[in-house]
C-alpha atoms as a PDB file:
ATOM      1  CA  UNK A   1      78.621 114.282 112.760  1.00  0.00           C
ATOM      2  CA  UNK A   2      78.860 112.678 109.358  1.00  0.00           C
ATOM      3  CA  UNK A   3      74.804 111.881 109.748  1.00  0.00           C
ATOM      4  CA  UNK A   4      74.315 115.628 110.890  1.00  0.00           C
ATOM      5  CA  UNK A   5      75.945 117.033 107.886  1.00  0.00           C
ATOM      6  CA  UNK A   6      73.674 114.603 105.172  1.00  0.00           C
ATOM      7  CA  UNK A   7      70.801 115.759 106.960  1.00  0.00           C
ATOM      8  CA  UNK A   8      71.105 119.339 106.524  1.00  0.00           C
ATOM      9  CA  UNK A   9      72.307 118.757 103.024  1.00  0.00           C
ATOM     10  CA  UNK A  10      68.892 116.447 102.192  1.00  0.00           C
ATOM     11  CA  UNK A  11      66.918 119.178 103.838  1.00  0.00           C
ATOM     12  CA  UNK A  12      68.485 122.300 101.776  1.00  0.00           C
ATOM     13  CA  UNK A  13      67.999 120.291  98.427  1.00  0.00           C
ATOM     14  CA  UNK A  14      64.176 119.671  99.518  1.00  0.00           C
ATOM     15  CA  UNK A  15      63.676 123.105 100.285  1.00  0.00           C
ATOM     16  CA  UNK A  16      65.379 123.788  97.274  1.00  0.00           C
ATOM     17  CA  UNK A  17      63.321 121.855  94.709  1.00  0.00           C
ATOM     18  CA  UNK A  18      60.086 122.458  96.395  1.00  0.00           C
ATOM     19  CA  UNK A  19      60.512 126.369  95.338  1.00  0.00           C
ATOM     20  CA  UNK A  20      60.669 125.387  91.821  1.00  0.00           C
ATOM     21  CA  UNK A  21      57.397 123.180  91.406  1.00  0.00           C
ATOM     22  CA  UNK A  22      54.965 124.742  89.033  1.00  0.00           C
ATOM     23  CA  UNK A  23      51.936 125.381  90.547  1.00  0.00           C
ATOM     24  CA  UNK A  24      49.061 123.308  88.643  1.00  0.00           C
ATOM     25  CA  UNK A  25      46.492 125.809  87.704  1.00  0.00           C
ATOM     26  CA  UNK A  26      42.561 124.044  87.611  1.00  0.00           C
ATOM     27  CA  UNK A  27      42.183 124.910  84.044  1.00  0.00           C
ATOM     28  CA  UNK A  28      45.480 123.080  82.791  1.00  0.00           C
ATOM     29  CA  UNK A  29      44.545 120.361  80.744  1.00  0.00           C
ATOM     30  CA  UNK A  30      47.027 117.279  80.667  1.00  0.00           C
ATOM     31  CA  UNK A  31      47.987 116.220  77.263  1.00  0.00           C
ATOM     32  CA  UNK A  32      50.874 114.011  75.953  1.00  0.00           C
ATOM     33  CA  UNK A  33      53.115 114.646  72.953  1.00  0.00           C
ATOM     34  CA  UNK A  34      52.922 112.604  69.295  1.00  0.00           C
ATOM     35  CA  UNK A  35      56.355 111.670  68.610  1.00  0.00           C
ATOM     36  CA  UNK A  36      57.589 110.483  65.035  1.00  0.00           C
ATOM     37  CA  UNK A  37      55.292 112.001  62.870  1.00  0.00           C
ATOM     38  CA  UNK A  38      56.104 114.431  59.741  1.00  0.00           C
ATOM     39  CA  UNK A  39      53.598 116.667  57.776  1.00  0.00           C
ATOM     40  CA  UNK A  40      53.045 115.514  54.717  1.00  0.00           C
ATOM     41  CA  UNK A  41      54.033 117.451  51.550  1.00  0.00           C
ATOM     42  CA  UNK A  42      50.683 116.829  50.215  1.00  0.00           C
ATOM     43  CA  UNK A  43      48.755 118.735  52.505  1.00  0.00           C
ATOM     44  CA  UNK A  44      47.264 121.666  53.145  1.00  0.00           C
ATOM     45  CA  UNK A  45      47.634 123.114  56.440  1.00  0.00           C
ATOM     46  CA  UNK A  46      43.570 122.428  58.149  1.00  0.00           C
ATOM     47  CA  UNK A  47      41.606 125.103  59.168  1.00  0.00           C
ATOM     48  CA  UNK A  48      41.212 124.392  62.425  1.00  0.00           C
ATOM     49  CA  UNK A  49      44.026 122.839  64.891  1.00  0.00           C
ATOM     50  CA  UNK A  50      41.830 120.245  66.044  1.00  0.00           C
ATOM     51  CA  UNK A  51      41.734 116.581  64.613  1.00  0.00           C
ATOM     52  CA  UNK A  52      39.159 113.769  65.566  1.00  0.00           C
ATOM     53  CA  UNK A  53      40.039 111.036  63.212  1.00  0.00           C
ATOM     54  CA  UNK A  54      42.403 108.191  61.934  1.00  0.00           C
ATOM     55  CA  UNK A  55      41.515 109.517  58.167  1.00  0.00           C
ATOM     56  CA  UNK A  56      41.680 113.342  59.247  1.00  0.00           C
ATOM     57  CA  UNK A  57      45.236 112.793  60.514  1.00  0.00           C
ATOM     58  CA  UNK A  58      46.321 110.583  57.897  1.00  0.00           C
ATOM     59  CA  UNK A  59      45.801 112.927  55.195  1.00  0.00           C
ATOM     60  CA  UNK A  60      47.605 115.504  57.164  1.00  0.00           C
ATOM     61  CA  UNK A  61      50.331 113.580  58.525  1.00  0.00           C
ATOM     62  CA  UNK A  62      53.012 110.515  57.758  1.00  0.00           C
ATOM     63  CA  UNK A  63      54.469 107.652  60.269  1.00  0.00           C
ATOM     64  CA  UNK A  64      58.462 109.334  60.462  1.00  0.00           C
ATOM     65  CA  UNK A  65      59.910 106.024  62.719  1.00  0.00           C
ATOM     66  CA  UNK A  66      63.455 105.968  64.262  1.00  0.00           C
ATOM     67  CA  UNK A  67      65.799 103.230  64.955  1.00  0.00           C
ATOM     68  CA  UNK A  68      66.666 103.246  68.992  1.00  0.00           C
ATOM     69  CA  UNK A  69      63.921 102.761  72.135  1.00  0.00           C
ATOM     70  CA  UNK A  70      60.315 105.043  71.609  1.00  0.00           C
ATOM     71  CA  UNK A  71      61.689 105.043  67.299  1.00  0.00           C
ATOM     72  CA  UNK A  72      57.949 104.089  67.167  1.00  0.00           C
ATOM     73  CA  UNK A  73      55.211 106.567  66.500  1.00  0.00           C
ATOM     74  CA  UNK A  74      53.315 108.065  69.360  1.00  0.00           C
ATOM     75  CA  UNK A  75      49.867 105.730  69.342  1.00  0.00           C
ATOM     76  CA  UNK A  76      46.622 107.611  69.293  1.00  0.00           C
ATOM     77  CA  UNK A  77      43.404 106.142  70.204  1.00  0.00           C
ATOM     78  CA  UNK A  78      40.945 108.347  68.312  1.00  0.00           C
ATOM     79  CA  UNK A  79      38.132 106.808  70.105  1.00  0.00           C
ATOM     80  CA  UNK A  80      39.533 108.107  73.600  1.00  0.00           C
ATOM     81  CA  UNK A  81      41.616 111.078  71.942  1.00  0.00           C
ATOM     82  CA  UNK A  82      42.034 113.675  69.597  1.00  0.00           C
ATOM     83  CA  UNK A  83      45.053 115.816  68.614  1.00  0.00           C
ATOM     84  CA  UNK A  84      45.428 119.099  68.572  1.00  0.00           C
ATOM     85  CA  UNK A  85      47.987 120.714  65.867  1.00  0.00           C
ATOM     86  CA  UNK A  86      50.309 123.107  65.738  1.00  0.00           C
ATOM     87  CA  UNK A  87      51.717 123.341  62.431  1.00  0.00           C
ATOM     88  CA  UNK A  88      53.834 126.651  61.027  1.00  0.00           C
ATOM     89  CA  UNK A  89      54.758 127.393  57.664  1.00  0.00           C
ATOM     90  CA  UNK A  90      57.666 126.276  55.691  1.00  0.00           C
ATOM     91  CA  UNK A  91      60.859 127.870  56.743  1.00  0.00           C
ATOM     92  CA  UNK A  92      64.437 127.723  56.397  1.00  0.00           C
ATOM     93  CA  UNK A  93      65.250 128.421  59.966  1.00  0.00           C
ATOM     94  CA  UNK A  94      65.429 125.698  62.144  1.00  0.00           C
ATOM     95  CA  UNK A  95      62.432 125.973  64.521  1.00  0.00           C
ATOM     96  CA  UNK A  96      61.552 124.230  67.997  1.00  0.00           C
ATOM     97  CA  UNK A  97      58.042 123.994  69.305  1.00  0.00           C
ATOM     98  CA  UNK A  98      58.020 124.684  72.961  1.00  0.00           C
ATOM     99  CA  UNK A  99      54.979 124.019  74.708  1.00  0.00           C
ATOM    100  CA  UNK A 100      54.121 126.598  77.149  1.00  0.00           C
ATOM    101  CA  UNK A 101      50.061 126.074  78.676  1.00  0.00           C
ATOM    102  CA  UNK A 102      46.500 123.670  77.321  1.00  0.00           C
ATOM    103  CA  UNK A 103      43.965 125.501  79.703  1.00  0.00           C
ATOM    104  CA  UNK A 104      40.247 126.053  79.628  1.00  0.00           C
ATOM    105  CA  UNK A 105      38.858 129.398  78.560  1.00  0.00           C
ATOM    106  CA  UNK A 106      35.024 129.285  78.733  1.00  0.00           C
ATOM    107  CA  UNK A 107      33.961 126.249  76.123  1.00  0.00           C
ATOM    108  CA  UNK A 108      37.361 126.507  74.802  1.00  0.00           C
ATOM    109  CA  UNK A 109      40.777 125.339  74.537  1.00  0.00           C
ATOM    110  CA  UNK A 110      43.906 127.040  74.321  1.00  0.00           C
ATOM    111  CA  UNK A 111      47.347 125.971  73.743  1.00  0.00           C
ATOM    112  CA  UNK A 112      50.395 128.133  74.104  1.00  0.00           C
ATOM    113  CA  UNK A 113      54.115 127.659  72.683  1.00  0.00           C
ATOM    114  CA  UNK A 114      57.032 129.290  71.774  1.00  0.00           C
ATOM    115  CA  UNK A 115      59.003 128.635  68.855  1.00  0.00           C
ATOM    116  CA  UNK A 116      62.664 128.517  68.999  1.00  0.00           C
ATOM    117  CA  UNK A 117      63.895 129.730  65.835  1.00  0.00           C
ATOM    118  CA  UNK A 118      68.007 129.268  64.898  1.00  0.00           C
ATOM    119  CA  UNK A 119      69.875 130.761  62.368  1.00  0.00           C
ATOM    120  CA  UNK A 120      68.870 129.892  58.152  1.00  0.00           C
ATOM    121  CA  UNK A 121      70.071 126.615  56.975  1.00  0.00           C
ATOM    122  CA  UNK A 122      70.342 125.324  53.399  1.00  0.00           C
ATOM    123  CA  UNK A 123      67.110 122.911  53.766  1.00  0.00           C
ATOM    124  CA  UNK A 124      63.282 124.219  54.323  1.00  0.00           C
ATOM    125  CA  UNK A 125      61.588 122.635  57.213  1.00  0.00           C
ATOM    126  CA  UNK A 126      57.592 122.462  58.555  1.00  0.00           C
ATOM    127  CA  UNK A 127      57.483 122.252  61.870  1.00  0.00           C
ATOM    128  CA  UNK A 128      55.401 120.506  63.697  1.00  0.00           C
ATOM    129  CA  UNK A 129      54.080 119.659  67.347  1.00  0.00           C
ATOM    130  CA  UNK A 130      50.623 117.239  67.832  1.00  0.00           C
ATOM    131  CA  UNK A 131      49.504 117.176  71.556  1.00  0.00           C
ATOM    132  CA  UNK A 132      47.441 114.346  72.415  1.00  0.00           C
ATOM    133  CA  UNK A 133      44.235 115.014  74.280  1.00  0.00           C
ATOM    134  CA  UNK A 134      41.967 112.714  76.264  1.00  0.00           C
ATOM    135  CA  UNK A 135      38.275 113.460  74.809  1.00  0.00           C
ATOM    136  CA  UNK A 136      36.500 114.108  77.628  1.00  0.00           C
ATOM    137  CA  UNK A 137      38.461 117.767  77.549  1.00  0.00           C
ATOM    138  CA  UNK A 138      36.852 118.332  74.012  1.00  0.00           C
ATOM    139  CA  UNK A 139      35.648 121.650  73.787  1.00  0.00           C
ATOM    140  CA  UNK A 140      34.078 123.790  70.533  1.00  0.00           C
ATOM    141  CA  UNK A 141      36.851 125.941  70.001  1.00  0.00           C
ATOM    142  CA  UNK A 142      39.950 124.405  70.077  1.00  0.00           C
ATOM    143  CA  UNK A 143      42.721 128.140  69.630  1.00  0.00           C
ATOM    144  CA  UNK A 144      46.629 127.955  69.135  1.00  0.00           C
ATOM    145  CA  UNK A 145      48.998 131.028  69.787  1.00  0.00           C
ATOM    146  CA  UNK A 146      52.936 132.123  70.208  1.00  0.00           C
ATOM    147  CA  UNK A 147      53.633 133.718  73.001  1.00  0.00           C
END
């Protein structure tokens, strides 16, 4: 009886969890997150969200490291990746970059996110969120939007 009643409850949570699987659409584009890294004061916002190189994101962006496991910055391999940037202006409202989609679009690339804004604080903030792309999704036009 015991066995009976695990069974049914294994099968429920399986049918369960296989209703909530996003379905992978053929023009997502996998891409990994660059943890640890702060924009620098220094810089000026580029023009476009896409960066190629060590000295591109270098002038753009500081190593911010951690104590604790992954305190390291994300590594990028510029000759297998670039990084696409989503950086908003200075605010004073504590803001989380969601990531929403990366899909194709024709010969370009676009990355949707939502930003998670809390109430004003006291300190001004630039937030930030690099996505790490394998190049061999490189398109022309690389295009970043809310939702």
């Amino acid at each position: 009886m015991k066995k009976q009643v695990f069974i049914t409850v294994m099968t429920a949570l399986l049918l369960g969890c296989s209703g909530t699987t996003k379905n992978i659409d053929s023009n997502d584009i996998k891409y990994s997150e660059a943890k640890n890294y702060y924009f620098r004061n220094d810089a000026v916002a580029p023009s476009s969200p896409k960066i190629t190189s060590q000295e591109q994101f270098d002038e753009l962006f500081g190593a911010a490291p951690v104590m604790g496991t992954d305190g390291e910055p994300t590594q990028i391999d510029f000759t297998k990746q670039f990084v696409i940037a989503t950086i908003l202006p200075e605010t004073d409202c504590p803001t989380e970059i969601i990531p929403r989609t990366l899909k194709t679009s024709g010969d370009s690339l676009i990355f949707t996110y939502k930003a998670n804004r809390r109430e004003k604080s006291t300190f001004t903030m630039r937030p930030i969120y690099l996505l790490i792309v394998d190049k061999n999704n490189d398109r022309h036009t690389t295009i970043v939007k809310e939702e």
